[in-house]
N, C-alpha and C. Protein backbone atom coordinates (compact mmCIF):
# COMPACT_ATOMS: atom_id res chain seq x y z
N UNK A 1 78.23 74.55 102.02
CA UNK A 1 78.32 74.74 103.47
C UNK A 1 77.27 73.88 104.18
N UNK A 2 77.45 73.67 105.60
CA UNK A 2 76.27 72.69 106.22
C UNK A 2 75.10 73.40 106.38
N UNK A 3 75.10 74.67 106.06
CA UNK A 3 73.44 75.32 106.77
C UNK A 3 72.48 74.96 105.32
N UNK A 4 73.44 74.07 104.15
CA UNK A 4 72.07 74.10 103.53
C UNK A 4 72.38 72.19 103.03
N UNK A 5 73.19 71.94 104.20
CA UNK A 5 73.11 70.28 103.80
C UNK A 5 72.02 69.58 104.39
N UNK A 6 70.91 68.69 103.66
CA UNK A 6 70.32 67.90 104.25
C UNK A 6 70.74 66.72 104.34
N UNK A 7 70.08 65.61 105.28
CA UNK A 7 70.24 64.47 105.86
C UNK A 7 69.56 63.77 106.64
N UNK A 8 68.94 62.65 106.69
CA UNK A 8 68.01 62.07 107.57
C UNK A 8 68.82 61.97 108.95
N UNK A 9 68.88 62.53 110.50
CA UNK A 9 69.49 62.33 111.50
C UNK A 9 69.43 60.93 112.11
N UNK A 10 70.59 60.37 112.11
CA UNK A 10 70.48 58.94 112.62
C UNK A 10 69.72 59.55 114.41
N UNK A 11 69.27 58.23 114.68
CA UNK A 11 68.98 58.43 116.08
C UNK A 11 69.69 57.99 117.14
N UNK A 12 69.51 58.42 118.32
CA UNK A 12 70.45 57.88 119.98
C UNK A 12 70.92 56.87 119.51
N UNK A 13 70.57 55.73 119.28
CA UNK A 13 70.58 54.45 119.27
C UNK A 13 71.62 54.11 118.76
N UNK A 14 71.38 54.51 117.16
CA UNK A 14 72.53 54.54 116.43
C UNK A 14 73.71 54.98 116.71
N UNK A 15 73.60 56.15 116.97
CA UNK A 15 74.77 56.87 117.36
C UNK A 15 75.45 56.05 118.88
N UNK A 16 74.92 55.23 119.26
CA UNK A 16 75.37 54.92 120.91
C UNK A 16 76.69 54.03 119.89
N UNK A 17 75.67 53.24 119.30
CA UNK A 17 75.96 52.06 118.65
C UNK A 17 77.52 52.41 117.95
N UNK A 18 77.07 53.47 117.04
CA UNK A 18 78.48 53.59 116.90
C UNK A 18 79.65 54.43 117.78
N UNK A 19 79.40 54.79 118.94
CA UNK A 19 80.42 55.04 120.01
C UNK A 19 80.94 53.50 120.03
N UNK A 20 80.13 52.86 120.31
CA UNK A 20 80.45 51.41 120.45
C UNK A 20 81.31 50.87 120.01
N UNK A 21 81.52 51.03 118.54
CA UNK A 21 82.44 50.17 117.88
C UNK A 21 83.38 50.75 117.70
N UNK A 22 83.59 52.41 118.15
CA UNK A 22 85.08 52.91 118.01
C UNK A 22 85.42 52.89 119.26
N UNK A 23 84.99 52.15 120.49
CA UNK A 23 85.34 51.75 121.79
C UNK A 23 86.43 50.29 121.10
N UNK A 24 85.43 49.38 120.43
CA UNK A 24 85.81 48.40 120.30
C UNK A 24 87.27 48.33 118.94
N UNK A 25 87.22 49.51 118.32
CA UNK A 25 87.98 49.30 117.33
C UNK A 25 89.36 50.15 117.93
N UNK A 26 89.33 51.24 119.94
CA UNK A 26 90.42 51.53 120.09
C UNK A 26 91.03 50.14 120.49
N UNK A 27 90.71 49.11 120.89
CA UNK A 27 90.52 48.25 121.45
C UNK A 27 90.53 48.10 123.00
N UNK A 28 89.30 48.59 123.32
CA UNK A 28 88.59 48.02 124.56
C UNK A 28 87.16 46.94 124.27
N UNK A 29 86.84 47.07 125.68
CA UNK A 29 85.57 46.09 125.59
C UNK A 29 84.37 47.27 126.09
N UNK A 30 83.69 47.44 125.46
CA UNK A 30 82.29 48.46 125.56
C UNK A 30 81.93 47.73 126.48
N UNK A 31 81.82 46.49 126.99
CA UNK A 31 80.72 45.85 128.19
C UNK A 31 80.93 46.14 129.72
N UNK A 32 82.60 46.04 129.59
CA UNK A 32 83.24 46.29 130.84
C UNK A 32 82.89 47.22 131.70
N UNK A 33 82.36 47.47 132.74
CA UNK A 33 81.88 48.22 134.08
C UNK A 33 82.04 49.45 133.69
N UNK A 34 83.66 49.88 133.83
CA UNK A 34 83.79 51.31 133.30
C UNK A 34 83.44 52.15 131.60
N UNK A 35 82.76 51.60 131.09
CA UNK A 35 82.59 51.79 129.67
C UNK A 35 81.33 51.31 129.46
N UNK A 36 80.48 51.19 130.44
CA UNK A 36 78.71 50.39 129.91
C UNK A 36 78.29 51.53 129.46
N UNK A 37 78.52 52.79 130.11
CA UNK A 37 77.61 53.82 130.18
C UNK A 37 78.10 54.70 129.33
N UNK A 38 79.30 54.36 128.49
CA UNK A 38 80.27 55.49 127.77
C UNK A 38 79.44 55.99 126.49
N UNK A 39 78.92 54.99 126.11
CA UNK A 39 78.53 55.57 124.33
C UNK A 39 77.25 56.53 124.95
N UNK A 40 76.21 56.52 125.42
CA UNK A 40 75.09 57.06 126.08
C UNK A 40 75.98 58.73 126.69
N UNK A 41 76.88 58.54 127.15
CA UNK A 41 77.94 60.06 127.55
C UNK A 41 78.06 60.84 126.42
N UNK A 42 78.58 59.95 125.95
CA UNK A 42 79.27 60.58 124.43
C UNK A 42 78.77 61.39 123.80
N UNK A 43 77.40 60.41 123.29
CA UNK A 43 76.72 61.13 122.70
C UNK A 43 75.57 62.47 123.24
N UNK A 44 75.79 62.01 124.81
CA UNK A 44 74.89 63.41 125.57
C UNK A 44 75.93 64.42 125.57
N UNK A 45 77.24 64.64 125.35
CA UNK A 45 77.80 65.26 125.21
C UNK A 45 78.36 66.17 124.02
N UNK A 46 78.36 65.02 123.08
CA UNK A 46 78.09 65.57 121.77
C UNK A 46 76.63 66.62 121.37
N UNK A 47 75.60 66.34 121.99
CA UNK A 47 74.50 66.73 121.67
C UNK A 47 74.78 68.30 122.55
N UNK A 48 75.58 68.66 123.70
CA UNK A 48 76.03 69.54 124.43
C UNK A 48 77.11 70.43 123.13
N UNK A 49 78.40 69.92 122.65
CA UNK A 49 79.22 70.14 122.19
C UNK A 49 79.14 70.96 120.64
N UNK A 50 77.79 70.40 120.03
CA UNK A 50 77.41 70.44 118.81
C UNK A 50 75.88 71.14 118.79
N UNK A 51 75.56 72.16 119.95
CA UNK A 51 73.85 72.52 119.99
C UNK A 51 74.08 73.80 118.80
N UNK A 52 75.26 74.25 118.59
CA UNK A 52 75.00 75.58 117.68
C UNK A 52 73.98 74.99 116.04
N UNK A 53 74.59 73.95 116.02
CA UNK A 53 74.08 73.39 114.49
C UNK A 53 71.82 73.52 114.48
N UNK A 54 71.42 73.63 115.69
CA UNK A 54 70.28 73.87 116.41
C UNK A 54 69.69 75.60 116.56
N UNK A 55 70.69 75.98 116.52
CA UNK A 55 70.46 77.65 116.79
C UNK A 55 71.13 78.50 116.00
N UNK A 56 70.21 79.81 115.56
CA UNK A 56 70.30 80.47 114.71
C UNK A 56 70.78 81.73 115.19
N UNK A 57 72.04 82.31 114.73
CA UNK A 57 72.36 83.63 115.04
C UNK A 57 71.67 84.87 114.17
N UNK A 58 71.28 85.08 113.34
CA UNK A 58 70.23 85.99 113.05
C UNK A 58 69.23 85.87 114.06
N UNK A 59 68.32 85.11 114.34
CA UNK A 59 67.50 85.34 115.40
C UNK A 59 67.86 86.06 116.86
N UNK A 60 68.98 85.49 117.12
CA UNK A 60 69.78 86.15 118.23
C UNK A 60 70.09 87.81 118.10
N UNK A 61 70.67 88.09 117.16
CA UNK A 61 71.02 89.69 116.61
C UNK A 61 69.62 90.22 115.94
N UNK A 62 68.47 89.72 116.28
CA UNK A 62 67.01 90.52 115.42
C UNK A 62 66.37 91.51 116.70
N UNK A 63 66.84 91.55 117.80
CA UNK A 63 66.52 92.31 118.95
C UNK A 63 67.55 93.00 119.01
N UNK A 64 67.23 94.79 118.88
CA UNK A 64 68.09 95.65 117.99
C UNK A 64 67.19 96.76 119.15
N UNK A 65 68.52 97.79 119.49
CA UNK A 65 67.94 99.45 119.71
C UNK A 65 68.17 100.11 119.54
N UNK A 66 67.59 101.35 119.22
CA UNK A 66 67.61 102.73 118.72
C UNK A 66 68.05 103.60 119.29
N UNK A 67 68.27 103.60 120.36
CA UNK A 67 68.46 104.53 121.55
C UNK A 67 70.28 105.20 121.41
N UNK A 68 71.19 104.78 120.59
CA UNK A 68 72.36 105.44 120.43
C UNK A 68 72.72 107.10 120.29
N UNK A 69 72.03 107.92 120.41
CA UNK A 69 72.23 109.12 120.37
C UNK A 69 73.16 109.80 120.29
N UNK A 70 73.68 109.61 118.61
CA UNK A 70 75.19 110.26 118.58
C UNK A 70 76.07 109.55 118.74
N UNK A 71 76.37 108.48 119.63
CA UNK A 71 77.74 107.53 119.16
C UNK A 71 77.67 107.28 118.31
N UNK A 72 79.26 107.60 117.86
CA UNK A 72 79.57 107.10 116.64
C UNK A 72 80.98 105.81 116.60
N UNK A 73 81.30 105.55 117.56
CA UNK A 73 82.42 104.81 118.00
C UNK A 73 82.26 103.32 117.56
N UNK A 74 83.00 102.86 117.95
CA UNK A 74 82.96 101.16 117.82
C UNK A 74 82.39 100.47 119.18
N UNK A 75 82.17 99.69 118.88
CA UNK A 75 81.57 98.43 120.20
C UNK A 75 82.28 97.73 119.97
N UNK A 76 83.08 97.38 121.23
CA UNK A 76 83.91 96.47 121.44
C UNK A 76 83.65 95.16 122.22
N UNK A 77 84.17 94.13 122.25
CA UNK A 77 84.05 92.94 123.42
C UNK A 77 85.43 92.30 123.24
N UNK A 78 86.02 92.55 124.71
CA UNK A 78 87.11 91.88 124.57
C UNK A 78 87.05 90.14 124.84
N UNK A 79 87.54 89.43 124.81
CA UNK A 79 88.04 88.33 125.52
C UNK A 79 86.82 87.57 126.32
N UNK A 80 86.09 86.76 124.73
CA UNK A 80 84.89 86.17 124.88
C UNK A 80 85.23 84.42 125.05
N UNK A 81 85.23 84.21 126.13
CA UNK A 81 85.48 82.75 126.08
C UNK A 81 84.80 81.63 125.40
N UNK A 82 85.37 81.18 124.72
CA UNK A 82 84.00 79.69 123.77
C UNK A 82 85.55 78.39 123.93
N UNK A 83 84.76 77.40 123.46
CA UNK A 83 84.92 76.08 123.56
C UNK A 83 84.81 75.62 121.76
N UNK A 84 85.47 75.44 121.16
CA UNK A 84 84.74 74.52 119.86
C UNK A 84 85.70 72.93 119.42
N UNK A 85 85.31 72.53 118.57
CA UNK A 85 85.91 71.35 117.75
C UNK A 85 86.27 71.25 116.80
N UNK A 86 88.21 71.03 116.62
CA UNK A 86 88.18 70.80 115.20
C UNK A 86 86.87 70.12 114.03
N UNK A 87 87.58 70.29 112.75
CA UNK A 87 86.48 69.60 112.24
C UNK A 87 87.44 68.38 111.49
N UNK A 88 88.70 68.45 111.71
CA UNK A 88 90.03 67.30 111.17
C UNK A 88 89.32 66.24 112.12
N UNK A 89 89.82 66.61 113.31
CA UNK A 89 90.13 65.69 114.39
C UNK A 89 89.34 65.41 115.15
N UNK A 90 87.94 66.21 115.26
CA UNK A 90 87.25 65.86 116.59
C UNK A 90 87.98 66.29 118.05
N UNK A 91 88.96 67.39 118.01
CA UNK A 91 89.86 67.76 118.77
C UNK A 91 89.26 68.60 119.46
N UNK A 92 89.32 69.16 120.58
CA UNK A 92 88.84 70.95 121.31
C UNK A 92 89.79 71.20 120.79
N UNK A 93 89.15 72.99 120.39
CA UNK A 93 90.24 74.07 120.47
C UNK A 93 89.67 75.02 121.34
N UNK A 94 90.44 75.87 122.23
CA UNK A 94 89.80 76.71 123.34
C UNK A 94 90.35 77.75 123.35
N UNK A 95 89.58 78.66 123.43
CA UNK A 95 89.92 80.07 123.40
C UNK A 95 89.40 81.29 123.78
N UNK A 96 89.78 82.47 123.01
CA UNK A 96 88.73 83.92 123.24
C UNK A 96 89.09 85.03 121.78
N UNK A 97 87.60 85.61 122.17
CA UNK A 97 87.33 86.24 120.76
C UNK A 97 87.11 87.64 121.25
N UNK A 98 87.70 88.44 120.00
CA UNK A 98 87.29 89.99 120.41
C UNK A 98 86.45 90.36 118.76
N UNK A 99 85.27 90.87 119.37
CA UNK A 99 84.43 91.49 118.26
C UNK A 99 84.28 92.90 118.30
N UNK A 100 84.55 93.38 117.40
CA UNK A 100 83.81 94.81 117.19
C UNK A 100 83.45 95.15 116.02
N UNK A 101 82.20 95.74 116.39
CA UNK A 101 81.57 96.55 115.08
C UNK A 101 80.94 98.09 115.16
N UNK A 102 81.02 99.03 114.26
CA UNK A 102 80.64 99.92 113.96
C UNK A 102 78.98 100.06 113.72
N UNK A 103 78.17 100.73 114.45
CA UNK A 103 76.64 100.60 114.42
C UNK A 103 76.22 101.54 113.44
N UNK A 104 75.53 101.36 112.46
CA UNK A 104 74.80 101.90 111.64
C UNK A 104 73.66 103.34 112.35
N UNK A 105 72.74 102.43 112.27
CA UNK A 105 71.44 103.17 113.27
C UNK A 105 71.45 102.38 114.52
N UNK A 106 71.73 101.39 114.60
CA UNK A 106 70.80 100.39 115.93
C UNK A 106 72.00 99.39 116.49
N UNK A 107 71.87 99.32 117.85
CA UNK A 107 72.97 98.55 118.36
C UNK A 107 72.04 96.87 119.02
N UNK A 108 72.58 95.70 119.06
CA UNK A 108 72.25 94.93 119.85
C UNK A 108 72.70 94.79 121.38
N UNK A 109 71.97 93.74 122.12
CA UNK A 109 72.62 93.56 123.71
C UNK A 109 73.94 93.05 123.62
N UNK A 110 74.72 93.58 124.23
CA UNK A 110 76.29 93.16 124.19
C UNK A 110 76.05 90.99 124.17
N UNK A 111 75.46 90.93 125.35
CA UNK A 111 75.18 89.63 125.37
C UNK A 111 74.87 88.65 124.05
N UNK A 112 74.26 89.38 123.24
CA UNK A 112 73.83 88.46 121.34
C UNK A 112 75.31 88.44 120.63
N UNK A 113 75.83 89.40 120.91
CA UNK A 113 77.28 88.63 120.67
C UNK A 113 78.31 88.00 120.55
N UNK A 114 78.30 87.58 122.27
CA UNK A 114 78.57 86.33 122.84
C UNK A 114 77.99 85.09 122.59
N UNK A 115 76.91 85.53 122.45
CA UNK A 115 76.15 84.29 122.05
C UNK A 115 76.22 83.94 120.54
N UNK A 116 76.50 84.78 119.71
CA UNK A 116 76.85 84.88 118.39
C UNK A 116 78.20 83.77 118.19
N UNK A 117 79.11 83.98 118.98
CA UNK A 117 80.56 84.04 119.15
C UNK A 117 79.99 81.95 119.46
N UNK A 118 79.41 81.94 120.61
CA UNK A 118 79.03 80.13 120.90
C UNK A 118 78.16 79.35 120.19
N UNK A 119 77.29 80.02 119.32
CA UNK A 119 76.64 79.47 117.85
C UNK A 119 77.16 79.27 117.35
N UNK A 120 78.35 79.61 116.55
CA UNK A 120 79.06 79.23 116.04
C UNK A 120 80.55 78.22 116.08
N UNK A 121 80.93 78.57 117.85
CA UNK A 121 81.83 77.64 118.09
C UNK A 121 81.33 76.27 118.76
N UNK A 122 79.99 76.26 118.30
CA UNK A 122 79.34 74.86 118.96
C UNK A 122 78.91 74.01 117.80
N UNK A 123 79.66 74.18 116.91
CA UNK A 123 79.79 73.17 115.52
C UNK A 123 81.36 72.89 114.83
N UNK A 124 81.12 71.45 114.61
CA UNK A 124 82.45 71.54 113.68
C UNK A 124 83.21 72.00 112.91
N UNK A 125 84.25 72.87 113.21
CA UNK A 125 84.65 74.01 112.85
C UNK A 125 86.57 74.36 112.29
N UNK A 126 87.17 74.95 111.69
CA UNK A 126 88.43 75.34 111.92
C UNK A 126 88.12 77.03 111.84
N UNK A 127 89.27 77.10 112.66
CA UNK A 127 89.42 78.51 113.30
C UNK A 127 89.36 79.82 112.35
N UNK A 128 89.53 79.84 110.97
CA UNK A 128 89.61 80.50 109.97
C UNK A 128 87.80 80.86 109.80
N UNK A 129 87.30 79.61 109.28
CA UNK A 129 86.30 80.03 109.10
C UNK A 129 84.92 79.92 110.49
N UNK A 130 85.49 80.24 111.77
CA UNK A 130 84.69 80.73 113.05
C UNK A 130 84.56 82.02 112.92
N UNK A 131 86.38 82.33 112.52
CA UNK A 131 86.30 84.11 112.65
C UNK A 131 85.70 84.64 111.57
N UNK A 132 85.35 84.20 110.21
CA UNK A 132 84.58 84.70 109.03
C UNK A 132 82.88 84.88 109.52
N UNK A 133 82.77 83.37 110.18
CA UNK A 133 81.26 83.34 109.87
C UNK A 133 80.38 84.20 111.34
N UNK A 134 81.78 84.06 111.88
CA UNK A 134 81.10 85.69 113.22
C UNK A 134 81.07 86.45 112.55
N UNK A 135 82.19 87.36 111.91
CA UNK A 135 81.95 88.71 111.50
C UNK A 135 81.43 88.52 110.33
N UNK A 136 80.37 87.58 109.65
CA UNK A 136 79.67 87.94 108.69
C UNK A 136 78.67 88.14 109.09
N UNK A 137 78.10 87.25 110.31
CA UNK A 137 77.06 87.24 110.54
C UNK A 137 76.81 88.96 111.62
N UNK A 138 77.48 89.06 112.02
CA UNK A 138 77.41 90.54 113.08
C UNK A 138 76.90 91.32 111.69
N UNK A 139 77.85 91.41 110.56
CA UNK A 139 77.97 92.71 109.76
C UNK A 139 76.31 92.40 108.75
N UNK A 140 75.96 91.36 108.59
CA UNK A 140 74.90 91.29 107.75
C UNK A 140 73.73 91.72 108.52
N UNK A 141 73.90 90.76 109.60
CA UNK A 141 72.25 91.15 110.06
C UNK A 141 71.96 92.62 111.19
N UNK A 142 72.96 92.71 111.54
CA UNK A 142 73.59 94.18 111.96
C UNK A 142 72.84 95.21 111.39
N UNK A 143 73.16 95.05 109.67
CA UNK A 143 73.89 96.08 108.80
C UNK A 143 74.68 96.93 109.64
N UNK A 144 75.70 96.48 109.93
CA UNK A 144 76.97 97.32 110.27
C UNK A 144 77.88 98.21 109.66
N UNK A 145 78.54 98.98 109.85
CA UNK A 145 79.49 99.51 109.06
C UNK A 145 80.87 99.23 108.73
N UNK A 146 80.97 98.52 109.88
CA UNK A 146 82.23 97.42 109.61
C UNK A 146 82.07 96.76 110.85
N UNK A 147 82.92 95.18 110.97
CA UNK A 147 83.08 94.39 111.87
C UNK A 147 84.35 93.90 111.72
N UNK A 148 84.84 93.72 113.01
CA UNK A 148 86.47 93.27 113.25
C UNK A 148 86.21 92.16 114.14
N UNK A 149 87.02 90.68 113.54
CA UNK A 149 87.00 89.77 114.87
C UNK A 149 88.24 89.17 114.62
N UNK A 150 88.55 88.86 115.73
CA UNK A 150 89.87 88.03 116.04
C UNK A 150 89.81 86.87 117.15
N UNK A 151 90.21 85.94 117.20
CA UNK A 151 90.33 84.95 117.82
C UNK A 151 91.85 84.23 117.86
N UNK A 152 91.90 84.32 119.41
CA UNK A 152 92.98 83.22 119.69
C UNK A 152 92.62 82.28 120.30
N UNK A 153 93.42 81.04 120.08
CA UNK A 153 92.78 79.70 120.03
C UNK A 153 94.12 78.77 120.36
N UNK A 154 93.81 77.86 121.40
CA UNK A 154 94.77 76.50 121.90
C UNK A 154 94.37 75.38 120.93
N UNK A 155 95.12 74.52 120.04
CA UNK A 155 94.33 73.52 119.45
C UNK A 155 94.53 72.05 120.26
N UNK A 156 93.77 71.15 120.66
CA UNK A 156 94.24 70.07 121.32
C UNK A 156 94.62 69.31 119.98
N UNK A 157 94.74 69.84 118.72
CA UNK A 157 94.97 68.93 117.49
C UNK A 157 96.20 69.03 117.73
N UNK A 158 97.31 70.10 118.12
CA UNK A 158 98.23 70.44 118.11
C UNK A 158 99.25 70.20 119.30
N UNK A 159 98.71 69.75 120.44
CA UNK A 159 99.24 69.86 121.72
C UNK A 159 99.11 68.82 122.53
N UNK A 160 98.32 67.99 121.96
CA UNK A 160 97.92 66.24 122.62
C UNK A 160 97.94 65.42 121.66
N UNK A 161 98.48 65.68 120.33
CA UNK A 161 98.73 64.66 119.20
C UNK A 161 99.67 65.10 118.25
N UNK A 162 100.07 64.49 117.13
CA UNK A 162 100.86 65.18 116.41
C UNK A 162 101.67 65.89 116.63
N UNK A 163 102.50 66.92 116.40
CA UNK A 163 103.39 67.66 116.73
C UNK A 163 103.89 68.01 118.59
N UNK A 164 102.36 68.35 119.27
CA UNK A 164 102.64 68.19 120.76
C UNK A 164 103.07 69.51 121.36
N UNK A 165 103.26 70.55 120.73
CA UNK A 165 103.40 72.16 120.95
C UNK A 165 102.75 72.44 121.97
N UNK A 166 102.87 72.33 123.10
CA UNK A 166 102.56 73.15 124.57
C UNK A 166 102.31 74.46 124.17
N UNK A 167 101.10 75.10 124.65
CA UNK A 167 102.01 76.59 124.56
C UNK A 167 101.41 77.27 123.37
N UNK A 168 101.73 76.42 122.02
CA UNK A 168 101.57 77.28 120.84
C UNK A 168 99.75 77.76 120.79
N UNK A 169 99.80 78.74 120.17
CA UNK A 169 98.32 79.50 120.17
C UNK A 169 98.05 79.80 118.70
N UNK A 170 97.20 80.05 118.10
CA UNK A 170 96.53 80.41 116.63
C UNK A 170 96.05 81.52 116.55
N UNK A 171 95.83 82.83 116.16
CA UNK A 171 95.26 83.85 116.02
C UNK A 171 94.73 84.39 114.77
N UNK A 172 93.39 84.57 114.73
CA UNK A 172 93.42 84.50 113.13
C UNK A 172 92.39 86.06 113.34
N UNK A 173 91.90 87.08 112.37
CA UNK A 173 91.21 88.17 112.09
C UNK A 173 90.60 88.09 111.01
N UNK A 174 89.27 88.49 110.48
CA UNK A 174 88.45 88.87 109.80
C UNK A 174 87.94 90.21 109.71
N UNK A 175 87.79 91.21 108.91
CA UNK A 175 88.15 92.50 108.89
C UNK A 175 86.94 92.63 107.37
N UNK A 176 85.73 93.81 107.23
CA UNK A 176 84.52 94.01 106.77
C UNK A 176 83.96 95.28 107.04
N UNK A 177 83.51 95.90 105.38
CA UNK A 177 83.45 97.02 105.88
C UNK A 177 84.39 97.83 106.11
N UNK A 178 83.85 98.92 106.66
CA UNK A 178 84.66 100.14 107.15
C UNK A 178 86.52 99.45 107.79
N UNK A 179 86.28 98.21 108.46
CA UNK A 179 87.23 97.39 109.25
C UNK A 179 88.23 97.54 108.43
N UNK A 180 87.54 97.11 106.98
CA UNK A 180 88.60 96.42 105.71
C UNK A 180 89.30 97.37 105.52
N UNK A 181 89.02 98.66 105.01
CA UNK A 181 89.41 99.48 104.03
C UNK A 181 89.68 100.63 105.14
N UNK A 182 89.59 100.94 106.03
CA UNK A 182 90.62 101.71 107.44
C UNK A 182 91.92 101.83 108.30
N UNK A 183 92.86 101.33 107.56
CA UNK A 183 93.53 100.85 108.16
C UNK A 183 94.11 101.31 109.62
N UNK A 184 93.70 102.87 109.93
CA UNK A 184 94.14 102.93 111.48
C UNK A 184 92.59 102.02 112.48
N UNK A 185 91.70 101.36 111.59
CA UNK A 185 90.65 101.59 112.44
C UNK A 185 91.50 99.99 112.98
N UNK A 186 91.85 99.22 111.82
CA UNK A 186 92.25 97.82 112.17
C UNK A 186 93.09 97.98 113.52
N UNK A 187 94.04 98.75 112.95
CA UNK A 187 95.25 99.24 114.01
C UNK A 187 94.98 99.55 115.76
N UNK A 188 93.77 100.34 115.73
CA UNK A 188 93.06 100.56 116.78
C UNK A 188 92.46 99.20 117.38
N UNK A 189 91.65 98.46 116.55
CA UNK A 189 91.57 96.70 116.96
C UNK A 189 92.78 96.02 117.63
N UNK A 190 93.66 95.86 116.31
CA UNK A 190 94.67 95.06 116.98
C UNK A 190 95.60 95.68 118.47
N UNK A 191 95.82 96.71 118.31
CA UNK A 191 96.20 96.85 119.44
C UNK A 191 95.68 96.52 120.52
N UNK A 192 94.10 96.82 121.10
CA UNK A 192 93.53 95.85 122.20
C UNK A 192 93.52 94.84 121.94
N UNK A 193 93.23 94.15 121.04
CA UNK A 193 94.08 92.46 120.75
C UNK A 193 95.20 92.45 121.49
N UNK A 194 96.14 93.10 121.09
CA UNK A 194 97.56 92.34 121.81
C UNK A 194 97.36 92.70 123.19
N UNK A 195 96.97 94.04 123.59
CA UNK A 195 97.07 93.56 125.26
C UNK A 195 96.14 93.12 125.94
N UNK A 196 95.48 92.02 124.88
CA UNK A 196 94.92 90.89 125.59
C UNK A 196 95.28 89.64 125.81
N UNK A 197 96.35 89.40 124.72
CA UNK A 197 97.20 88.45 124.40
C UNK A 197 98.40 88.53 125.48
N UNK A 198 98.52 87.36 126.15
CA UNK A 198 99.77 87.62 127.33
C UNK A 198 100.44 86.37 126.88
């Protein structure tokens, strides 16, 4: 996996450099007025597009409270908006995520979840393993009792190239814990899934 790949990081420069030559290899001219400033975008955008690879979701979920008194229910979040990138194509895929997990002793700020949810969709990614490495990461550093996530997702791999499917959507679930082995608890999930799904 990449959290334990090393690599010397090329720098700006480089990286402009090579915006450059896949300017020049769609075949345009990088010099031309509208395109001086393109590789310098690119890559400030990339550096926007790709900050999760920078930030750590355990740190995010390590601010934890005690204060639950007796709930025993699930925490839910419906319909978390993120942004990510194939990892085929360099494509957006855009979408929303529903998390829930079962709290042990200690709950986090609804907010570390969300943010959980854009750590992860701010790296090169396919949709299978976004929804794994959320609900692993909720249920580990949690210690949760179970975690449920689902994500539906537009792929621009799918809808501006290749095939060209308007419309079509991806939905994928990850299910841990109590999630796994419950099956009305899933049931109880998916159903606010679908009437979120229109």
């Amino acid at each position: 996996m990449y959290e334990d790949f090393e690599m010397s990081k090329p720098t700006k420069q480089e990286a402009m450099e090579a915006v450059e030559i896949l300017l020049k290899w769609a075949g345009d001219n990088p010099t031309r007025f509208g395109l001086q400033d393109t590789p310098k975008r690119v890559v400030e955008a990339f550096e926007e597009y790709f900050q999760g690879y920078q930030q750590d979701p355990a740190k995010e979920l390590s601010k934890t409270f005690d204060d639950i008194t007796g709930y025993n229910g699930p925490v839910i979040i419906r319909e978390i908006p993120f942004e990510s990138h194939c990892e085929h194509h360099i494509a957006p895929f855009i979408g929303k995520a529903w998390v829930a997990y079962l709290p042990s002793e200690r709950v986090c700020g609804l907010s570390k979840l969300a943010r959980v949810v854009d750590i992860f969709a701010k790296r090169l990614q396919n949709q299978e393993m976004l929804t794994r490495q959320i609900a692993e990461s909720i249920y580990t550093n949690l210690n949760a009792k179970g975690v449920a996530v689902a994500i539906d997702a537009v792929h621009h791999c799918m809808t501006t190239r290749g095939v060209h499917k308007h419309g079509a959507s991806t939905v994928t679930t990850h299910f841990l814990g109590k999630y796994k082995k419950d099956v009305e608890l899933q049931h109880q999930f998916l159903n606010i899934l679908n009437r979120g799904i229109k």
